[in-house]
PDB file of N, CA and C in Angstrom:
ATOM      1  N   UNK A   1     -54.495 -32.428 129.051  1.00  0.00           N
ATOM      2  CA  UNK A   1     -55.067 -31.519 130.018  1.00  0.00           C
ATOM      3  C   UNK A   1     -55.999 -30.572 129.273  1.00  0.00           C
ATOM      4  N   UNK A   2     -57.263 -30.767 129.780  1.00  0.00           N
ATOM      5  CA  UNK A   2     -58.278 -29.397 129.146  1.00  0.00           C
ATOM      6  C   UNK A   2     -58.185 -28.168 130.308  1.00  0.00           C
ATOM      7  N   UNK A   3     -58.051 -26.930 129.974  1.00  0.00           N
ATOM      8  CA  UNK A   3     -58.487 -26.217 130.722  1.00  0.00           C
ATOM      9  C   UNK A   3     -59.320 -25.050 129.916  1.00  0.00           C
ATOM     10  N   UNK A   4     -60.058 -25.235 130.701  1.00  0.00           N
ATOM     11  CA  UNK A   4     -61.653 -23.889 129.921  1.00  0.00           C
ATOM     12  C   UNK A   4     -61.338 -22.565 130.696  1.00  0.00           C
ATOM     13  N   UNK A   5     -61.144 -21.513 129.555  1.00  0.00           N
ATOM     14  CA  UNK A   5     -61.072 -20.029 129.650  1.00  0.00           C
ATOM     15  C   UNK A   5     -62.298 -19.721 129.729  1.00  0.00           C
ATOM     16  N   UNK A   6     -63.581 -20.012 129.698  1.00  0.00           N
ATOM     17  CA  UNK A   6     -65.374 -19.140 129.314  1.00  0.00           C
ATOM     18  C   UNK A   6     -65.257 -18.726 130.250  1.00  0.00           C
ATOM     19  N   UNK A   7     -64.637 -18.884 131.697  1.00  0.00           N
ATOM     20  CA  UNK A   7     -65.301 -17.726 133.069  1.00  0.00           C
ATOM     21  C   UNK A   7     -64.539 -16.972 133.391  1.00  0.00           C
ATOM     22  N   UNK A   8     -62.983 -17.193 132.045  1.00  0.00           N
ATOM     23  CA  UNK A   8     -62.406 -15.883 133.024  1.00  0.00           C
ATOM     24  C   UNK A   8     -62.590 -14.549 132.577  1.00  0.00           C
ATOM     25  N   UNK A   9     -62.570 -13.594 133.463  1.00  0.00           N
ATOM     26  CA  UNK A   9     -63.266 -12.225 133.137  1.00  0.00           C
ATOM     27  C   UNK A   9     -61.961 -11.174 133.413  1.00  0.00           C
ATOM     28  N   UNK A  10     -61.167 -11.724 134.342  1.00  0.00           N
ATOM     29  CA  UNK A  10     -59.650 -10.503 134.081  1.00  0.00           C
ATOM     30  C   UNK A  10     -58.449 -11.555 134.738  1.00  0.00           C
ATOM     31  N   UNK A  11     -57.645 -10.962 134.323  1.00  0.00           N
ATOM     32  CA  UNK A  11     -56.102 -11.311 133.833  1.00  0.00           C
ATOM     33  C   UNK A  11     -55.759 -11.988 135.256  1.00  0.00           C
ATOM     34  N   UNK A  12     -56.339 -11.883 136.822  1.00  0.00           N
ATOM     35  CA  UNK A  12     -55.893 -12.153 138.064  1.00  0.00           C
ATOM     36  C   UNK A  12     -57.014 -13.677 137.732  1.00  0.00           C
ATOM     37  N   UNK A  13     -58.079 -13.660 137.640  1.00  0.00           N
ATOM     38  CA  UNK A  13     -58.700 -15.084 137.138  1.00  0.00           C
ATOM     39  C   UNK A  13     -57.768 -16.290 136.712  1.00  0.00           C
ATOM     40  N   UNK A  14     -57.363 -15.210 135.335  1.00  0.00           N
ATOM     41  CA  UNK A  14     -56.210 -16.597 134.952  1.00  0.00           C
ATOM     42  C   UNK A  14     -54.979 -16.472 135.295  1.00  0.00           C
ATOM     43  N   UNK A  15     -54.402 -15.835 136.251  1.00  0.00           N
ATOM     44  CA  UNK A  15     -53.339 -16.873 136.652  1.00  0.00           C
ATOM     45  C   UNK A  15     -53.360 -17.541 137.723  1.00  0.00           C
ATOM     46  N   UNK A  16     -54.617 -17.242 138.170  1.00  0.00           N
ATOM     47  CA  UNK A  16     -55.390 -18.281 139.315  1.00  0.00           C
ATOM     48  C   UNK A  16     -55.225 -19.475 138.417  1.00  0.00           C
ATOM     49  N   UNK A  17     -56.409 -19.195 137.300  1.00  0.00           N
ATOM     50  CA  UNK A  17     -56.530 -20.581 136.864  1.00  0.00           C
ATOM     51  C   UNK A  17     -54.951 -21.681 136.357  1.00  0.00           C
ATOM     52  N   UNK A  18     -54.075 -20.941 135.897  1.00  0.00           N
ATOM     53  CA  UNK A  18     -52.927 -21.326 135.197  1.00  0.00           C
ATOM     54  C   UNK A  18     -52.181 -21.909 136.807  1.00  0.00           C
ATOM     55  N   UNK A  19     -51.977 -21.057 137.188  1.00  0.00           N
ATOM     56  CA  UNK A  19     -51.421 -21.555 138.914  1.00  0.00           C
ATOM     57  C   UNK A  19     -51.600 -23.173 139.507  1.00  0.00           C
ATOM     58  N   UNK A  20     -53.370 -22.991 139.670  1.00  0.00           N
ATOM     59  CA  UNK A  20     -54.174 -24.375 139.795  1.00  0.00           C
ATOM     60  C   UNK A  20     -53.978 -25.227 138.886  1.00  0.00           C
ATOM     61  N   UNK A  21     -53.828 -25.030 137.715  1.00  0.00           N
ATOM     62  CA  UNK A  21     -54.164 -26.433 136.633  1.00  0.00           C
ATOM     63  C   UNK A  21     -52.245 -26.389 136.433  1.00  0.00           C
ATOM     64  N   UNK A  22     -51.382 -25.841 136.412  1.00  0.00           N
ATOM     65  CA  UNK A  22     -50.125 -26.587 136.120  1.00  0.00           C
ATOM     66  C   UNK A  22     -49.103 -26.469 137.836  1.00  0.00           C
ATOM     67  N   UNK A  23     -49.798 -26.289 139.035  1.00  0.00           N
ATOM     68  CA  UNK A  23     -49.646 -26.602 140.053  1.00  0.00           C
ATOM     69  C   UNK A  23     -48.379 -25.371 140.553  1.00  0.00           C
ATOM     70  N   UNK A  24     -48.481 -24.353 139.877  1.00  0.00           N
ATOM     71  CA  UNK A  24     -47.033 -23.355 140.198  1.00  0.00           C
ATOM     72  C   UNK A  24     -47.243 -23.223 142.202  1.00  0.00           C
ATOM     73  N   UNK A  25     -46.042 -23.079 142.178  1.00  0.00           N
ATOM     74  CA  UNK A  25     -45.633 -22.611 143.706  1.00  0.00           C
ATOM     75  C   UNK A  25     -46.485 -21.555 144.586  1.00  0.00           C
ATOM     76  N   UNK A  26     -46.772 -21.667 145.904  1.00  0.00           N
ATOM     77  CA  UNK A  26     -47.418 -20.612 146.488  1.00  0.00           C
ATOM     78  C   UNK A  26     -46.663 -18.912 145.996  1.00  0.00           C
ATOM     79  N   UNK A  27     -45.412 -19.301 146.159  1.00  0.00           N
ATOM     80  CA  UNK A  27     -45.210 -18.023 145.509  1.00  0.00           C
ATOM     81  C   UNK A  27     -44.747 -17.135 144.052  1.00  0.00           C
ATOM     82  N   UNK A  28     -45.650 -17.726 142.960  1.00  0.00           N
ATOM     83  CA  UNK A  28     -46.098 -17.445 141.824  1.00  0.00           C
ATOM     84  C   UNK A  28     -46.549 -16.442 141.714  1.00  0.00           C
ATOM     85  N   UNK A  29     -45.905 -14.778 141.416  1.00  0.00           N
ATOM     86  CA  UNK A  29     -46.268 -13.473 141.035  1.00  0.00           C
ATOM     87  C   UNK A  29     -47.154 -12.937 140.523  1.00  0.00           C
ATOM     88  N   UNK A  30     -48.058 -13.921 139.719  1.00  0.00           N
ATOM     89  CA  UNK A  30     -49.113 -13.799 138.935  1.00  0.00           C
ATOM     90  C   UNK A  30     -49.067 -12.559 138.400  1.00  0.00           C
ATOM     91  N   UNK A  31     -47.966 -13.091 137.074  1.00  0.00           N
ATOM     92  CA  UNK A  31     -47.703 -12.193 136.430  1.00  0.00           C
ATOM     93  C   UNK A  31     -47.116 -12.399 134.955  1.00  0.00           C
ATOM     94  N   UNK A  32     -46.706 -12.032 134.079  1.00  0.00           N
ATOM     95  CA  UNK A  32     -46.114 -13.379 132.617  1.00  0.00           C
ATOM     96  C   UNK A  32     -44.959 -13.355 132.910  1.00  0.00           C
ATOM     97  N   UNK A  33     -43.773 -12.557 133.331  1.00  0.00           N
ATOM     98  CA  UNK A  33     -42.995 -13.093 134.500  1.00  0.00           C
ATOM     99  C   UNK A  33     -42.912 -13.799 135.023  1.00  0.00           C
ATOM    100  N   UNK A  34     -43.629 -14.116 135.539  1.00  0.00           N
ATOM    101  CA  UNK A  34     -43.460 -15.136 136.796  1.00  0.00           C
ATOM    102  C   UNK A  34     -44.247 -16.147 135.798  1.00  0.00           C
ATOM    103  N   UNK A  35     -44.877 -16.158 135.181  1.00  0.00           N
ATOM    104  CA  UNK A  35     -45.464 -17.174 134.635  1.00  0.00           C
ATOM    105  C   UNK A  35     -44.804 -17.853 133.752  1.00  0.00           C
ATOM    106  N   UNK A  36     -44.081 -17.310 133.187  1.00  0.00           N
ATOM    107  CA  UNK A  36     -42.914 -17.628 132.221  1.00  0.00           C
ATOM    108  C   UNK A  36     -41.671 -18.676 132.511  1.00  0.00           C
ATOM    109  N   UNK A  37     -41.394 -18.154 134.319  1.00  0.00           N
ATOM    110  CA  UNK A  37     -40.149 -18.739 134.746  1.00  0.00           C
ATOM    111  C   UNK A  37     -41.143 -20.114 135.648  1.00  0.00           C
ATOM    112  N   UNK A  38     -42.223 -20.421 135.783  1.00  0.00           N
ATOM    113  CA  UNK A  38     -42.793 -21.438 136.481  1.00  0.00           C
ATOM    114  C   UNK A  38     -43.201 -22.262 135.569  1.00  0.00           C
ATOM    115  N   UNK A  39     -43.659 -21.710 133.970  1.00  0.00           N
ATOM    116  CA  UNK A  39     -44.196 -22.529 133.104  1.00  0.00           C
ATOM    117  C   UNK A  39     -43.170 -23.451 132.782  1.00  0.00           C
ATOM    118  N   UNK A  40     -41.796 -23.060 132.554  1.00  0.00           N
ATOM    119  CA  UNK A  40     -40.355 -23.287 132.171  1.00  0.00           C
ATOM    120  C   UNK A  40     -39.624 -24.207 133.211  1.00  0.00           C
ATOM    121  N   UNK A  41     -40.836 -24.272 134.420  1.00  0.00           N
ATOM    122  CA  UNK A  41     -39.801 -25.242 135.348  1.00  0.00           C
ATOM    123  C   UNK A  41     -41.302 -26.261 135.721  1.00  0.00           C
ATOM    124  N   UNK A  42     -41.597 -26.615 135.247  1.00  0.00           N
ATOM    125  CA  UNK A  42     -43.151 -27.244 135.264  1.00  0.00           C
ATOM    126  C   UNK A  42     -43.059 -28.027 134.812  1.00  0.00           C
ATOM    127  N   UNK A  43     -43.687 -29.427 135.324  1.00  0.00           N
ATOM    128  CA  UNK A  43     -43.688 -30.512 134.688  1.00  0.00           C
ATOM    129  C   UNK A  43     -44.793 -30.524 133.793  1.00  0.00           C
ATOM    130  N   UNK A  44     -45.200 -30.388 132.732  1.00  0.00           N
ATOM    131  CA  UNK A  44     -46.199 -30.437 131.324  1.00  0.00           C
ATOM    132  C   UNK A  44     -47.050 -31.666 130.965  1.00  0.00           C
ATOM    133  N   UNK A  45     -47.881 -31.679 130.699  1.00  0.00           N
ATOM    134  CA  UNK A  45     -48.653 -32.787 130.030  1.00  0.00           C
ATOM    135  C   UNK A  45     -48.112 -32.760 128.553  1.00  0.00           C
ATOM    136  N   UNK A  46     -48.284 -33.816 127.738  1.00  0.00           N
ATOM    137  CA  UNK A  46     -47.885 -34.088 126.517  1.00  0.00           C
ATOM    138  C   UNK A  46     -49.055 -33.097 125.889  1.00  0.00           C
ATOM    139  N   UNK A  47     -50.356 -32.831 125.845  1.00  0.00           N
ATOM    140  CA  UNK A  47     -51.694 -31.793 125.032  1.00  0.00           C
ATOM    141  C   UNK A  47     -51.907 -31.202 126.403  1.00  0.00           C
ATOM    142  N   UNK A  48     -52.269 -29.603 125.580  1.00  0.00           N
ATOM    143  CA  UNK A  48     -52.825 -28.890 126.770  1.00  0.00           C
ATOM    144  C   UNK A  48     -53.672 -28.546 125.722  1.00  0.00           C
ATOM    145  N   UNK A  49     -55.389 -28.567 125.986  1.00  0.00           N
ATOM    146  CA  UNK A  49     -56.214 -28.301 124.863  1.00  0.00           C
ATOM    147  C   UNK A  49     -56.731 -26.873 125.666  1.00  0.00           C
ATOM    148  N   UNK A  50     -56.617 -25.258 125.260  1.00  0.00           N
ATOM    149  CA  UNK A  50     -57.687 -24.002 126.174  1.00  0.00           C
ATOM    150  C   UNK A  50     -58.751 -24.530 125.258  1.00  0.00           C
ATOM    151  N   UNK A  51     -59.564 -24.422 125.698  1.00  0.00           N
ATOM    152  CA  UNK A  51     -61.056 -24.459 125.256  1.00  0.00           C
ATOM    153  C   UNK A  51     -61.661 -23.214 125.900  1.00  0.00           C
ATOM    154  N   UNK A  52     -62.615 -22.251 125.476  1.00  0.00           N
ATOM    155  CA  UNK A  52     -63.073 -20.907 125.192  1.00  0.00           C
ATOM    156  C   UNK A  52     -61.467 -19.858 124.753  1.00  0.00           C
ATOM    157  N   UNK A  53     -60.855 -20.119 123.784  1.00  0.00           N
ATOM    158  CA  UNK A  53     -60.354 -19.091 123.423  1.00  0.00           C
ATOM    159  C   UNK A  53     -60.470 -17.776 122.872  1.00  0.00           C
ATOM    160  N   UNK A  54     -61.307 -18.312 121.677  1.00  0.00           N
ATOM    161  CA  UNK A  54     -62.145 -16.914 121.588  1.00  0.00           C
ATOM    162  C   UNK A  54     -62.349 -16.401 122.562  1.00  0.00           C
ATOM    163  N   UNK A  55     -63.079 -16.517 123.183  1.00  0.00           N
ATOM    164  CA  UNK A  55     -63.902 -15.880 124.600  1.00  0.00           C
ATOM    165  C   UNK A  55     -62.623 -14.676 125.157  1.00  0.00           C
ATOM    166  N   UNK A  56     -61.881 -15.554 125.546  1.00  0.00           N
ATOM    167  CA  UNK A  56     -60.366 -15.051 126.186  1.00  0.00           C
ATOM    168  C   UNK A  56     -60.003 -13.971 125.118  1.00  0.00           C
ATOM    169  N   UNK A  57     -59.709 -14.434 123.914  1.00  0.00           N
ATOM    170  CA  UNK A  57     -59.166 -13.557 123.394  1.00  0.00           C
ATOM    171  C   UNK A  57     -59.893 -12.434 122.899  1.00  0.00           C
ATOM    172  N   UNK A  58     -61.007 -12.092 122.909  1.00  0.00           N
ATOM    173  CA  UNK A  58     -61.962 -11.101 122.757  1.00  0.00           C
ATOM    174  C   UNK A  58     -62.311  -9.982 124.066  1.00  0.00           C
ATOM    175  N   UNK A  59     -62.343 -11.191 125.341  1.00  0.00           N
ATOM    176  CA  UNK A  59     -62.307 -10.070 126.620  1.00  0.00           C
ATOM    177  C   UNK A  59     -61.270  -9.383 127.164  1.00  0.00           C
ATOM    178  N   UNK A  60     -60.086 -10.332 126.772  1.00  0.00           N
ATOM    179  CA  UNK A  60     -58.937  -9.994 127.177  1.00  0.00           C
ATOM    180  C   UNK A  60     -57.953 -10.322 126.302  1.00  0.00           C
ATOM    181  N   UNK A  61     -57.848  -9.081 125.371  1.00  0.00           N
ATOM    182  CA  UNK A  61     -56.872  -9.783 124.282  1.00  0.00           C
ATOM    183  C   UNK A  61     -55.439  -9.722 124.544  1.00  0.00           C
ATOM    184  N   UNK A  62     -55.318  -8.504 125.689  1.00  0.00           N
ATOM    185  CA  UNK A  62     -53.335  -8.378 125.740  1.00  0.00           C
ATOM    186  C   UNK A  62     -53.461  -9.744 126.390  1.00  0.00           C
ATOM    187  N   UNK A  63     -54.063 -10.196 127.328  1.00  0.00           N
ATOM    188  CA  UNK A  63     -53.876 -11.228 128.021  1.00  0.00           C
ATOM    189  C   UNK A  63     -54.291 -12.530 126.985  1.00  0.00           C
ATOM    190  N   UNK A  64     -54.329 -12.682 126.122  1.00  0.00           N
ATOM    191  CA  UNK A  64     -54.422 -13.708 125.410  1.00  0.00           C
ATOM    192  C   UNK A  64     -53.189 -13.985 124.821  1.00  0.00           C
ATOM    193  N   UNK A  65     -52.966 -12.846 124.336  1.00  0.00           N
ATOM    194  CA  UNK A  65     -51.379 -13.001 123.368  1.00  0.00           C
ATOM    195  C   UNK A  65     -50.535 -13.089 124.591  1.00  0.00           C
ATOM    196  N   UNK A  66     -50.442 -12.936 125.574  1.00  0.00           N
ATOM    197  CA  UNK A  66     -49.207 -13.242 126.237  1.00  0.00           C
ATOM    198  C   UNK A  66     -49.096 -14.792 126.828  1.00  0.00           C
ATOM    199  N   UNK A  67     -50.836 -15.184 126.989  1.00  0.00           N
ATOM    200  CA  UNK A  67     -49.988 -16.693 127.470  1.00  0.00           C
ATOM    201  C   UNK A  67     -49.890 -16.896 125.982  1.00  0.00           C
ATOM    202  N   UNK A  68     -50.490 -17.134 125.132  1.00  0.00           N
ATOM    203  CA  UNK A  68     -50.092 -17.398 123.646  1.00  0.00           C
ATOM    204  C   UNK A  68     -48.389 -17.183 123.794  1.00  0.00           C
ATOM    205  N   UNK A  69     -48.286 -16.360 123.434  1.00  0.00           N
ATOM    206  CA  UNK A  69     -46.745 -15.880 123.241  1.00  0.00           C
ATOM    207  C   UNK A  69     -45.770 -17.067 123.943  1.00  0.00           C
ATOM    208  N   UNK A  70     -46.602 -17.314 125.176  1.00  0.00           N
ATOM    209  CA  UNK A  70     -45.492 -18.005 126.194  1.00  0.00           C
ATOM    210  C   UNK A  70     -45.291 -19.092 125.983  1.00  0.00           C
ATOM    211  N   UNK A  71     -46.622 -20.003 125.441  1.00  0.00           N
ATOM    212  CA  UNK A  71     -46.412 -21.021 124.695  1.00  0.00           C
ATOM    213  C   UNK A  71     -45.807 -21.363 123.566  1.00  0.00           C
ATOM    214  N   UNK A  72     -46.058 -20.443 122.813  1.00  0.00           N
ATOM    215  CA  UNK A  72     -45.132 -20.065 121.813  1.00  0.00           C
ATOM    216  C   UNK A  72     -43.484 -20.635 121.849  1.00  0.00           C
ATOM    217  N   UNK A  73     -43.158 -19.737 122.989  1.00  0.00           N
ATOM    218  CA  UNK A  73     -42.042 -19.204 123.101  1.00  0.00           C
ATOM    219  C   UNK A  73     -41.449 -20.362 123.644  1.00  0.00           C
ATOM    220  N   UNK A  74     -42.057 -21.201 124.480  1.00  0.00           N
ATOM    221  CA  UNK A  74     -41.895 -22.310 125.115  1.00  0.00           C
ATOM    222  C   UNK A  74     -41.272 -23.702 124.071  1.00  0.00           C
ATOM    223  N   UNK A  75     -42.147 -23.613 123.059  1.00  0.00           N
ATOM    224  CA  UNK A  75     -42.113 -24.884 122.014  1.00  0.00           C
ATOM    225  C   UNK A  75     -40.774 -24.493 121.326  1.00  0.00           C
ATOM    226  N   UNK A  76     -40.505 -23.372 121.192  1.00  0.00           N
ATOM    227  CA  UNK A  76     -39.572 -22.587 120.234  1.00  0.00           C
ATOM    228  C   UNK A  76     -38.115 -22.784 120.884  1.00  0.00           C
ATOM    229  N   UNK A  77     -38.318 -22.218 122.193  1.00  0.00           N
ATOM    230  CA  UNK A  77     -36.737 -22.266 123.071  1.00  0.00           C
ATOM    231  C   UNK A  77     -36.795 -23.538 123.958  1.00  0.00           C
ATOM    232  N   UNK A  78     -37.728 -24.556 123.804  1.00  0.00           N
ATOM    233  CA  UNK A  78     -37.387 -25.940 124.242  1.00  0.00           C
ATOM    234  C   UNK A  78     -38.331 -27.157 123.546  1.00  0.00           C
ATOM    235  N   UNK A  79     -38.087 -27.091 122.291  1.00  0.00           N
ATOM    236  CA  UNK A  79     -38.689 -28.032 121.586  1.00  0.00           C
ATOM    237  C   UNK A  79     -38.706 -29.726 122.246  1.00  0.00           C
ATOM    238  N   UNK A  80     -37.990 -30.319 123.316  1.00  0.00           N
ATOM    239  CA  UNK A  80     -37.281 -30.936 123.805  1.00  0.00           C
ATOM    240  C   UNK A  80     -38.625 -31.583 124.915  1.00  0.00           C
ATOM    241  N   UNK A  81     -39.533 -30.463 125.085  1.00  0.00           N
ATOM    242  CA  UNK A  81     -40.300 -30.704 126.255  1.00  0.00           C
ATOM    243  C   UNK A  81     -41.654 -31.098 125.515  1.00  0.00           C
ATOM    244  N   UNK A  82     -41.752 -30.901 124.198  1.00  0.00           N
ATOM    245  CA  UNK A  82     -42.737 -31.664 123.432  1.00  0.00           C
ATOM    246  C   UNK A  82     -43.939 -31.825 123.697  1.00  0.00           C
ATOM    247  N   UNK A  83     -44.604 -30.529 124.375  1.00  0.00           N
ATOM    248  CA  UNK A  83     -46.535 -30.114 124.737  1.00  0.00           C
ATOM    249  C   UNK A  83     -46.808 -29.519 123.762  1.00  0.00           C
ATOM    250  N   UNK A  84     -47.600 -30.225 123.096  1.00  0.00           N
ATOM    251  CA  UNK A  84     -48.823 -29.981 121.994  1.00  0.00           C
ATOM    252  C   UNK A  84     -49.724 -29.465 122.455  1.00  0.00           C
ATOM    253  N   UNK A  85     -49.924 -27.817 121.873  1.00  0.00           N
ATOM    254  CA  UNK A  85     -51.128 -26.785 122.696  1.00  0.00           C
ATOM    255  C   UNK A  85     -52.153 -26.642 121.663  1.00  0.00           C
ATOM    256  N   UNK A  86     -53.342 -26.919 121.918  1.00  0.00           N
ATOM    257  CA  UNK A  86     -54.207 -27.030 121.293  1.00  0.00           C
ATOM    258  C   UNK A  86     -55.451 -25.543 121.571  1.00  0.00           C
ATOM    259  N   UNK A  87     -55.531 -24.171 120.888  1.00  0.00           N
ATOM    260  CA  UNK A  87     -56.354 -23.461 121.260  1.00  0.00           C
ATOM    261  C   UNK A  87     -57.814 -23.325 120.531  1.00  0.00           C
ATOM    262  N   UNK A  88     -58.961 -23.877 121.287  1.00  0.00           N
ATOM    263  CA  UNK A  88     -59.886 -24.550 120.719  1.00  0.00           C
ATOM    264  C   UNK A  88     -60.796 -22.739 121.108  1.00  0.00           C
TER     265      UNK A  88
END
């Protein structure tokens, strides 16, 4: 799965975008909360490549480190689910 960060411009963008591309529930908080407990019950692609990270992480850096983090956190407390994140 590619998904491109270059257009997002604030933190409600992407969890639009995150929502749409890993299909979370209409009622998804859009929030790392809520993003956390939907990412965790989500069916995953084996690669998720962000492409414009920089970008992301320069306009919006708390919001970078937190999906970061989540992925992170994801590989760490369920190695089991085996998505290779690629931040290009």
């Amino acid at each position: 799965m590619r998904i491109d960060l270059i257009m997002i411009e604030n933190e409600n963008q992407l969890h639009e975008l995150m929502a749409n591309c890993f299909g979370f529930p209409d009622y998804y908080g859009k929030n790392w909360d809520a993003f956390w407990d939907c990412l965790c019950d989500s069916d995953l692609p084996k690669d998720i490549e962000f492409v414009g990270s920089n970008h992301l992480k320069s306009a919006l850096p708390e919001s970078f480190e937190s999906l970061k983090s989540c992925f992170d956190d994801l590989s760490r407390e369920y190695p089991n689910i085996g998505t290779r994140v690629d931040w290009d």
